[in-house]
N, C-alpha and C. Protein backbone atom coordinates (compact mmCIF):
# COMPACT_ATOMS: atom_id res chain seq x y z
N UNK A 1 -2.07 -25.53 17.93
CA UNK A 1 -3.20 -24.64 17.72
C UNK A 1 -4.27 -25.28 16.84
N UNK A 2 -3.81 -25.63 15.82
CA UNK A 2 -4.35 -26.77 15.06
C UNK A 2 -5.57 -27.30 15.37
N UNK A 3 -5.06 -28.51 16.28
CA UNK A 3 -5.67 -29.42 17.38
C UNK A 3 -6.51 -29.07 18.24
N UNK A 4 -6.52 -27.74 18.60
CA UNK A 4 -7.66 -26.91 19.40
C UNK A 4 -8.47 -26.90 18.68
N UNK A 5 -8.74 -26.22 17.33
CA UNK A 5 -9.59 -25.75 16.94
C UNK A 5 -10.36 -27.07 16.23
N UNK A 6 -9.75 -27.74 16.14
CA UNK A 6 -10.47 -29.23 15.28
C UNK A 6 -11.00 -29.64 16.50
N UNK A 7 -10.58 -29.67 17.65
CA UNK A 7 -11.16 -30.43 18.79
C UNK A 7 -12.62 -29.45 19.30
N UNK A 8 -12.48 -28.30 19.18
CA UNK A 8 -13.56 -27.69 19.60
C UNK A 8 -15.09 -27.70 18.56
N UNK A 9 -14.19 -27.78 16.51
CA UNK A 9 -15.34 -28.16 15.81
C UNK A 9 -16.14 -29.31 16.08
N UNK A 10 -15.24 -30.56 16.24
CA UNK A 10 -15.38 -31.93 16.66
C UNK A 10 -16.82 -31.65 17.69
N UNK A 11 -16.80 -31.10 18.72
CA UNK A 11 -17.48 -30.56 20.10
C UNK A 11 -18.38 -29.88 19.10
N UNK A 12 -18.22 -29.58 18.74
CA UNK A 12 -19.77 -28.79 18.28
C UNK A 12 -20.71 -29.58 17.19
N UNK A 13 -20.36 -30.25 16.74
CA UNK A 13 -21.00 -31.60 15.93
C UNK A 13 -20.42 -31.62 14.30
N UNK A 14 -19.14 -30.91 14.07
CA UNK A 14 -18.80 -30.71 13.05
C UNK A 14 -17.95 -31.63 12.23
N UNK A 15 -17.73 -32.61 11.04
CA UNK A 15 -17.24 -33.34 10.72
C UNK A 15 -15.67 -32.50 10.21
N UNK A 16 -14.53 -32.98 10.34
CA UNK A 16 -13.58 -32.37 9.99
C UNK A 16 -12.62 -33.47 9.24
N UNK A 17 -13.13 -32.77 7.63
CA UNK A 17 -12.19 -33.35 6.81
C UNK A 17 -10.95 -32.97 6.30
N UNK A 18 -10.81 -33.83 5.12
CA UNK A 18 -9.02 -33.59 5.65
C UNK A 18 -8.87 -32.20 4.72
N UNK A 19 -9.85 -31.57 4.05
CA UNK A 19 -10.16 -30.24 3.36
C UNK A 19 -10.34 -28.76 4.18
N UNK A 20 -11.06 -29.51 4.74
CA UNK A 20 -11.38 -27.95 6.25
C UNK A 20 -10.21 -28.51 7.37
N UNK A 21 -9.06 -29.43 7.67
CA UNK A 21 -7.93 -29.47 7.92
C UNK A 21 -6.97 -28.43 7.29
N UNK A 22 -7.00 -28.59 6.11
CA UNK A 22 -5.99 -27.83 5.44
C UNK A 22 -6.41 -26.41 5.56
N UNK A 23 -7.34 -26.36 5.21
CA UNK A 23 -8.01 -24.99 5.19
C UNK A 23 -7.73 -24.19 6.80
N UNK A 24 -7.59 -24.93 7.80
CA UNK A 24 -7.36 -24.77 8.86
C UNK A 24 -5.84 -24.20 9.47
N UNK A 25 -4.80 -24.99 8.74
CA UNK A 25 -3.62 -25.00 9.25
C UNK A 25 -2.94 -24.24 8.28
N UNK A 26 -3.60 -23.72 7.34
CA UNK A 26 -3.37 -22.95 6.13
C UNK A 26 -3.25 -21.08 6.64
N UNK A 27 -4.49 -20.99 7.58
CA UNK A 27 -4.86 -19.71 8.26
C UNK A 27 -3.96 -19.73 9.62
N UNK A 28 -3.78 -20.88 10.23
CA UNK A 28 -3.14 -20.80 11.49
C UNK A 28 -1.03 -20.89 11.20
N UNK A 29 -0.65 -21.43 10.23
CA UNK A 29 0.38 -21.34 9.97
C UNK A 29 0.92 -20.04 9.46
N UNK A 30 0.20 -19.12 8.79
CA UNK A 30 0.22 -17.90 8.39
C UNK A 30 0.73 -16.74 9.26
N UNK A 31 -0.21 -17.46 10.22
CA UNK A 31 -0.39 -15.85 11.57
C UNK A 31 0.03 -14.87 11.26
N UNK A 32 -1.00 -14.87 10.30
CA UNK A 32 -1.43 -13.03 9.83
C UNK A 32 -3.06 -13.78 9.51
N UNK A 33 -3.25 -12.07 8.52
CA UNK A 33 -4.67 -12.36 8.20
C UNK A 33 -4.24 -12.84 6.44
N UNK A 34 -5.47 -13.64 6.14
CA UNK A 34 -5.36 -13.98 4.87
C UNK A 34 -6.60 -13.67 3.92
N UNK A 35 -6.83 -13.58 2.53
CA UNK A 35 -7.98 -13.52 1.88
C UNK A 35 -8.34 -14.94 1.52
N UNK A 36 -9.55 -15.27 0.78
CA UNK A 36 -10.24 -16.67 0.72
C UNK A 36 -9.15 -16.66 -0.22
N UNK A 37 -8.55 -15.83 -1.87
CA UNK A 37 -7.80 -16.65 -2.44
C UNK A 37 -6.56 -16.95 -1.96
N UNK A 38 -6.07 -16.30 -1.36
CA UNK A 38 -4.62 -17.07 -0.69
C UNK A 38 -4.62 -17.87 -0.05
N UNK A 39 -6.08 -17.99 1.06
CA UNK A 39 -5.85 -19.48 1.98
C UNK A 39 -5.99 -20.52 0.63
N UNK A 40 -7.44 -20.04 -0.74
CA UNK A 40 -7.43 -21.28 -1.73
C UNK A 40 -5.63 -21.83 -2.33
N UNK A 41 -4.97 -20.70 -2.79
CA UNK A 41 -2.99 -20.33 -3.43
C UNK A 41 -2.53 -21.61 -2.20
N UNK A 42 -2.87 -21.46 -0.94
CA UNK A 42 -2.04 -22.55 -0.13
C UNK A 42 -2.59 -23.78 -0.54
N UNK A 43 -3.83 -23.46 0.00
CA UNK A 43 -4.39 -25.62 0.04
C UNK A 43 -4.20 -26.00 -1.23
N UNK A 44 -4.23 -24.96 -1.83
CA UNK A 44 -4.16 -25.95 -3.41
C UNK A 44 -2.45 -26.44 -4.05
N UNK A 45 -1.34 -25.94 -3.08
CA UNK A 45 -0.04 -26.45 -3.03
C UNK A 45 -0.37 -27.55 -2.72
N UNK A 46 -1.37 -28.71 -1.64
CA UNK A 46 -1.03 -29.43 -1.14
C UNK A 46 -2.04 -30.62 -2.14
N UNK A 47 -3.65 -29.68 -2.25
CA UNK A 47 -4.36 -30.72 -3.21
C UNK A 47 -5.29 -29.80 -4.49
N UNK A 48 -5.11 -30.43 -5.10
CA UNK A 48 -6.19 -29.57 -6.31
C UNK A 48 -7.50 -30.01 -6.36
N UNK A 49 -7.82 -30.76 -5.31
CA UNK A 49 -9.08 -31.56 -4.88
C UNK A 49 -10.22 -30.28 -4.46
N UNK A 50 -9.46 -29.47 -3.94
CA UNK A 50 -10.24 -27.89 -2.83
C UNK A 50 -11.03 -27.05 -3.98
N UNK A 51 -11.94 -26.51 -3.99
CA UNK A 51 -12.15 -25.72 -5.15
C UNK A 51 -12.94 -24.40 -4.03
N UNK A 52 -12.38 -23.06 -4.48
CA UNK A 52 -12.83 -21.82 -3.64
C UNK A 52 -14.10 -21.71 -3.14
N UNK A 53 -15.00 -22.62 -3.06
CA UNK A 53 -16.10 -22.67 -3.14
C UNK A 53 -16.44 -23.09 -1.53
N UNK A 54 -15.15 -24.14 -1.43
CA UNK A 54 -15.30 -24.99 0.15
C UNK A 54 -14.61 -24.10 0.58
N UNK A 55 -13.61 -23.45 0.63
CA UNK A 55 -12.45 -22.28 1.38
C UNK A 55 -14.18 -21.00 1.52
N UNK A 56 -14.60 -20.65 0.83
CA UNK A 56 -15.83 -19.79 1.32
C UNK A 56 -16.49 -20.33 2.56
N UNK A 57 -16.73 -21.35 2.39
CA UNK A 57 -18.25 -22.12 3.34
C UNK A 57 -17.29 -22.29 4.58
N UNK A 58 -16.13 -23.18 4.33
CA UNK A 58 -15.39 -23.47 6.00
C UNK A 58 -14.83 -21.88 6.43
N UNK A 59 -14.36 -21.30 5.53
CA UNK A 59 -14.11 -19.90 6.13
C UNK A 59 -15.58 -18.75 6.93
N UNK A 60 -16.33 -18.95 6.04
CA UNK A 60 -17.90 -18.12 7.13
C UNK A 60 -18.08 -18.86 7.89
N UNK A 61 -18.47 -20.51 8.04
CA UNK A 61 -18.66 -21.70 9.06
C UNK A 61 -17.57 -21.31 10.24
N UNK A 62 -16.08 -20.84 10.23
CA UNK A 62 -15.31 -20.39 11.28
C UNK A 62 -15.49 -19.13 12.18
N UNK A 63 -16.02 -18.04 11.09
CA UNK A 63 -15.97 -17.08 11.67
C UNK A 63 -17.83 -16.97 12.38
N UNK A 64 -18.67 -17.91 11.40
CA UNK A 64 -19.59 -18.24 12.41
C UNK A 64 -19.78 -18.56 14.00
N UNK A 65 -18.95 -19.70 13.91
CA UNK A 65 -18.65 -20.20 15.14
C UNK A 65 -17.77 -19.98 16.63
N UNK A 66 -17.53 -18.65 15.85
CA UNK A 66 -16.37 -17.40 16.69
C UNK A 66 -15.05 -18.23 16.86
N UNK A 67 -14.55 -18.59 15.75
CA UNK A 67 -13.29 -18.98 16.00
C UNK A 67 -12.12 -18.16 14.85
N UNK A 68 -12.83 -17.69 14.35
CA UNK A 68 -11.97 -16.70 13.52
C UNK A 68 -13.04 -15.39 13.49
N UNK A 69 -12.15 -14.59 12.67
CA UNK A 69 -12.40 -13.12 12.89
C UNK A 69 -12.47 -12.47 10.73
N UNK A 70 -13.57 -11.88 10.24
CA UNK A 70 -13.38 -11.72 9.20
C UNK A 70 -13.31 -9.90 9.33
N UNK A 71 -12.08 -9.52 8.58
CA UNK A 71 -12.18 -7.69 8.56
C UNK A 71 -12.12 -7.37 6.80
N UNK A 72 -12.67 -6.05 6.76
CA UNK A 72 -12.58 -5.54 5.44
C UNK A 72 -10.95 -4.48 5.78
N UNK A 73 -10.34 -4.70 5.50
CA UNK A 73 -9.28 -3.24 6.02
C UNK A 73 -8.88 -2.59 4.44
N UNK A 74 -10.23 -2.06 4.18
CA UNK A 74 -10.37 -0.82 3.35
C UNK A 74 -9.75 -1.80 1.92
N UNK A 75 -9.03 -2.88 1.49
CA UNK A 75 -8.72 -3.37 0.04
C UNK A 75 -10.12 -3.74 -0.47
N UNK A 76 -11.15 -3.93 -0.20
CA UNK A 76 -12.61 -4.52 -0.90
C UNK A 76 -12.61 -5.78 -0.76
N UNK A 77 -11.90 -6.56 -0.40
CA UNK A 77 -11.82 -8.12 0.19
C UNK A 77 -11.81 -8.82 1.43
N UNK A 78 -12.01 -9.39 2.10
CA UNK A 78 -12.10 -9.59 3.45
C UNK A 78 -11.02 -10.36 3.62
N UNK A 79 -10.51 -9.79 4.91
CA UNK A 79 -9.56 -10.99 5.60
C UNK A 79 -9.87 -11.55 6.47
N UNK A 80 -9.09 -13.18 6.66
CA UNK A 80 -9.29 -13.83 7.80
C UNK A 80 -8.36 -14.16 8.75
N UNK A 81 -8.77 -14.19 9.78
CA UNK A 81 -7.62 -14.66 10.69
C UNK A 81 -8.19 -15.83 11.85
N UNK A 82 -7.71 -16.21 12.55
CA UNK A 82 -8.21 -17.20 13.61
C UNK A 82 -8.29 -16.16 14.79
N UNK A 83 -9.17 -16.61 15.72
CA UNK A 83 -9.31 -15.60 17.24
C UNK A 83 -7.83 -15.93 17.94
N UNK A 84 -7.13 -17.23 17.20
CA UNK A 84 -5.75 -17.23 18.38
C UNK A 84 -4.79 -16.14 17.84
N UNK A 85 -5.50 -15.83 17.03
CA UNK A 85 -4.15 -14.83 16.16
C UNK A 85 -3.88 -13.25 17.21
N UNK A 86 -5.03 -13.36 18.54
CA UNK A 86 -5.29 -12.76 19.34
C UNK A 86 -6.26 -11.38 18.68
N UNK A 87 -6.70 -9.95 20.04
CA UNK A 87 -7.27 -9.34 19.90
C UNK A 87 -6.32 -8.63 19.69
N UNK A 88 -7.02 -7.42 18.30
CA UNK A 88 -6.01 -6.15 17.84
C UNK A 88 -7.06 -4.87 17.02
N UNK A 89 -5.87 -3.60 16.60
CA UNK A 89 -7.15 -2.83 16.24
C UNK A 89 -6.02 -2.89 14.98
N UNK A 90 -6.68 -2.44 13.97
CA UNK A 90 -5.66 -1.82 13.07
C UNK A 90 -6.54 -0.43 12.29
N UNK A 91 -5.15 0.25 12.50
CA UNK A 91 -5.41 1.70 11.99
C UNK A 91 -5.28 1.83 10.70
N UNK A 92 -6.14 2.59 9.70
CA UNK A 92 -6.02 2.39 8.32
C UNK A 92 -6.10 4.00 7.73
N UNK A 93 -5.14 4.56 6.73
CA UNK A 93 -4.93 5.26 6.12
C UNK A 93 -6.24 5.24 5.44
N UNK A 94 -6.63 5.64 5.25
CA UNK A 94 -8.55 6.23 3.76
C UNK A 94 -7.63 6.79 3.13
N UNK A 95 -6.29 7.51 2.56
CA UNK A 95 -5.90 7.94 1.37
C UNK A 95 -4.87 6.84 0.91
N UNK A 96 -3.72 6.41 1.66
CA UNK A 96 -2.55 5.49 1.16
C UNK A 96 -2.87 4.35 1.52
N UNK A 97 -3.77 3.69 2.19
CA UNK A 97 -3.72 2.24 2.71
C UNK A 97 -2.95 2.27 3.49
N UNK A 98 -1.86 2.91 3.97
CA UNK A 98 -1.23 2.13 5.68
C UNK A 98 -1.94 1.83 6.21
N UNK A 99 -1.28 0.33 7.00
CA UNK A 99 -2.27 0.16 8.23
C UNK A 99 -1.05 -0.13 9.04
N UNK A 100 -1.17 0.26 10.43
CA UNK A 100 -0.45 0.18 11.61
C UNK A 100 -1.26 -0.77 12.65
N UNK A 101 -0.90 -1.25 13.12
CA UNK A 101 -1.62 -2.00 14.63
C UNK A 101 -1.55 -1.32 15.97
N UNK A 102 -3.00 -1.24 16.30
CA UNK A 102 -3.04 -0.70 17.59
C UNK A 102 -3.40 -1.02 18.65
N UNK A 103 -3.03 -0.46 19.82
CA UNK A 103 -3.04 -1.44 21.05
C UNK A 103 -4.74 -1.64 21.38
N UNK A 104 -4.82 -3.02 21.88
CA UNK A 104 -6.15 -3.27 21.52
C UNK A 104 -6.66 -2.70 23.27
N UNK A 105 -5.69 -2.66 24.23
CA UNK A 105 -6.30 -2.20 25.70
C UNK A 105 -6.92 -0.58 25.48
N UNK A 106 -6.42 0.21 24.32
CA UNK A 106 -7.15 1.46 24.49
C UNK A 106 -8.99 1.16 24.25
N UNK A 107 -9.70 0.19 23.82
CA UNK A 107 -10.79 0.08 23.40
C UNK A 107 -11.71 -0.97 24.90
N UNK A 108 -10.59 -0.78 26.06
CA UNK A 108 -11.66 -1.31 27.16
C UNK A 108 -12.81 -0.79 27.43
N UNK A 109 -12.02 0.88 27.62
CA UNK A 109 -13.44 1.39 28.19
C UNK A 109 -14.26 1.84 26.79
N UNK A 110 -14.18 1.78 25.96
CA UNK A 110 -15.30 1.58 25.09
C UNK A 110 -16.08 0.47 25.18
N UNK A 111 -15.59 -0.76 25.66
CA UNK A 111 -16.78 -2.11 25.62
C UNK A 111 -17.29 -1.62 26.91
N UNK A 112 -16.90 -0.84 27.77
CA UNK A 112 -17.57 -1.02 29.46
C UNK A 112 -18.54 -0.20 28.93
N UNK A 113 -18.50 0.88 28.76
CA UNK A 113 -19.14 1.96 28.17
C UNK A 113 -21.01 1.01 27.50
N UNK A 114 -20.22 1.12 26.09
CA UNK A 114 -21.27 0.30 25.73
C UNK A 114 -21.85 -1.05 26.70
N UNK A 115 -21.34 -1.15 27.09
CA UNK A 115 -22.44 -2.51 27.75
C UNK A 115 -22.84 -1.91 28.88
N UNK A 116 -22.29 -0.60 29.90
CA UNK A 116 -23.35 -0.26 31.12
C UNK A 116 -24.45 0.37 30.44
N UNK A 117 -24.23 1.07 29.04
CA UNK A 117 -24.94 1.90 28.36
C UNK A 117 -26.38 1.69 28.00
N UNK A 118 -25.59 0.21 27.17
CA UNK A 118 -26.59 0.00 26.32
C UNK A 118 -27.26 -1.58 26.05
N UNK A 119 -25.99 -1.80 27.10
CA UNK A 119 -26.52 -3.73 27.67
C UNK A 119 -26.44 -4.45 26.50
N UNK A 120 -25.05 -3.97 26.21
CA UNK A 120 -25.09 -4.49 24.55
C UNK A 120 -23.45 -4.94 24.86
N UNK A 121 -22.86 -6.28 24.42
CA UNK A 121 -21.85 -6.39 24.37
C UNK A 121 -20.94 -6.67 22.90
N UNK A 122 -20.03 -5.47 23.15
CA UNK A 122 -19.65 -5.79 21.20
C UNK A 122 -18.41 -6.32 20.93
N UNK A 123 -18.18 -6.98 19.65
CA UNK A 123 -17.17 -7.89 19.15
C UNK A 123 -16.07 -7.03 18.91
N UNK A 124 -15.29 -6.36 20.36
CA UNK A 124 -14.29 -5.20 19.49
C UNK A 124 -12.80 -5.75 19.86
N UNK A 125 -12.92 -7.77 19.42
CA UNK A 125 -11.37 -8.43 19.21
C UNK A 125 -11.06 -8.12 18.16
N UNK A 126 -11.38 -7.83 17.09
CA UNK A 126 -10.44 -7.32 15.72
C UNK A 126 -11.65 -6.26 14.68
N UNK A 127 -10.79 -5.35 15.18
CA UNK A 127 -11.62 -4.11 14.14
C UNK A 127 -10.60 -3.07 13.68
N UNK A 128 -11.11 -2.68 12.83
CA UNK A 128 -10.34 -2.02 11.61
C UNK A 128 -10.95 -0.25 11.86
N UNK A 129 -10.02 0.88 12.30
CA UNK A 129 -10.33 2.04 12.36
C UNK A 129 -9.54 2.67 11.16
N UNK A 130 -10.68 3.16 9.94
CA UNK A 130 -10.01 4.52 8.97
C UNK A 130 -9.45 5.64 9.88
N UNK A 131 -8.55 6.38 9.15
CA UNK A 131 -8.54 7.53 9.67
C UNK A 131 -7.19 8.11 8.62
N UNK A 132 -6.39 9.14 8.99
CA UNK A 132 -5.22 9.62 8.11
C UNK A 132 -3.77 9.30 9.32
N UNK A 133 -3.15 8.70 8.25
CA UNK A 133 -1.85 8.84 8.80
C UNK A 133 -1.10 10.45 9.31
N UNK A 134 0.09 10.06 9.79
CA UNK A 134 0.68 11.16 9.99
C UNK A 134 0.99 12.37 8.87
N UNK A 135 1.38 11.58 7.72
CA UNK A 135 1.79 12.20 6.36
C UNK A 135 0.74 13.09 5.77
N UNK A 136 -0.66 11.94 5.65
CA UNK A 136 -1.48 12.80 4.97
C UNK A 136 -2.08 13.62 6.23
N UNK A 137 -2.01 13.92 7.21
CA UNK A 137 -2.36 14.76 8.04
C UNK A 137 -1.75 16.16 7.99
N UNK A 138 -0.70 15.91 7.47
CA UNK A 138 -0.04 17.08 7.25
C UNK A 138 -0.08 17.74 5.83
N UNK A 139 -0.28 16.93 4.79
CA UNK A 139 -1.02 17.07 3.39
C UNK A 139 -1.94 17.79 3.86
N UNK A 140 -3.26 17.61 4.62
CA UNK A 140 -4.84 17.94 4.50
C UNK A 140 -4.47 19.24 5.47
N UNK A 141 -3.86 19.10 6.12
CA UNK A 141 -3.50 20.96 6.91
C UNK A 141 -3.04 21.97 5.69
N UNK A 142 -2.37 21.56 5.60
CA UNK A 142 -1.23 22.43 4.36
C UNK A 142 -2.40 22.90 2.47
N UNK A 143 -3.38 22.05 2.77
CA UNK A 143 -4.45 22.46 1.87
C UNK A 143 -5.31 22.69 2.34
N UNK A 144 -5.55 23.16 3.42
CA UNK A 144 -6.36 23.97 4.37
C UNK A 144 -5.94 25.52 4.73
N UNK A 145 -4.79 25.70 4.29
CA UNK A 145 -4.07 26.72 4.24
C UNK A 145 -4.02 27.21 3.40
């Protein structure tokens, strides 16, 4: 996976050092999502050369280039993931923070929708929906009562 994605920066005129390497195989070895300081917590196991500064720039430079995906899922920090990490939704608690993953085929006909609509095609491979879990759903009835 690695090797893809260096081969496709390569293709786009991008120099790939052995810093945005690490930074690379750091997010793809994970497969999950990560924040800038934990991808910095990894590379910096390997060099103390990295300073959070380059993990910022190669991390927006990725998700620039649509090869990764950046979400807020409601902690105030962004996560990252790579686009191979595939398309997904995740469902997010607004009172406890759960998040569950959801099937990303329920959001087809929302892109058809919008694009016969509005001739607009939208980025809906990784998005983050608030809403209440089961628990507090039954909390917010029961104080409605």
């Amino acid at each position: 996976m690695t090797q893809n994605l260096i081969k496709v920066l390569r293709e786009r005129g991008y120099r790939l050092t052995p810093q945005r390497e690490m930074i690379l195989n750091a997010i793809i070895l994970s497969g999950d999502h990560m924040s800038a300081e934990e991808v910095f917590s990894k590379v910096q196991e390997q060099s103390s050369a990295i300073n959070i500064a380059t993990i910022y720039r190669t991390l927006d430079m990725l998700v620039e280039e649509g090869l990764a995906c950046r979400t807020d899922l409601g902690t105030g920090e962004y996560l990252y993931a790579t686009n191979q990490h595939g398309p997904h939704i995740h469902l997010i608690c607004r009172k406890c923070g759960y998040i569950k993953d959801g099937d990303h085929a329920l959001l087809k006909q929302l892109e058809e929708t919008i694009l016969s609509e509005y001739d607009f095609i939208p980025d809906l491979h990784h998005i983050a929906i608030f809403g209440l879990c089961a628990g507090h759903q039954l909390e917010d009835e029961e104080n409605q009562e």
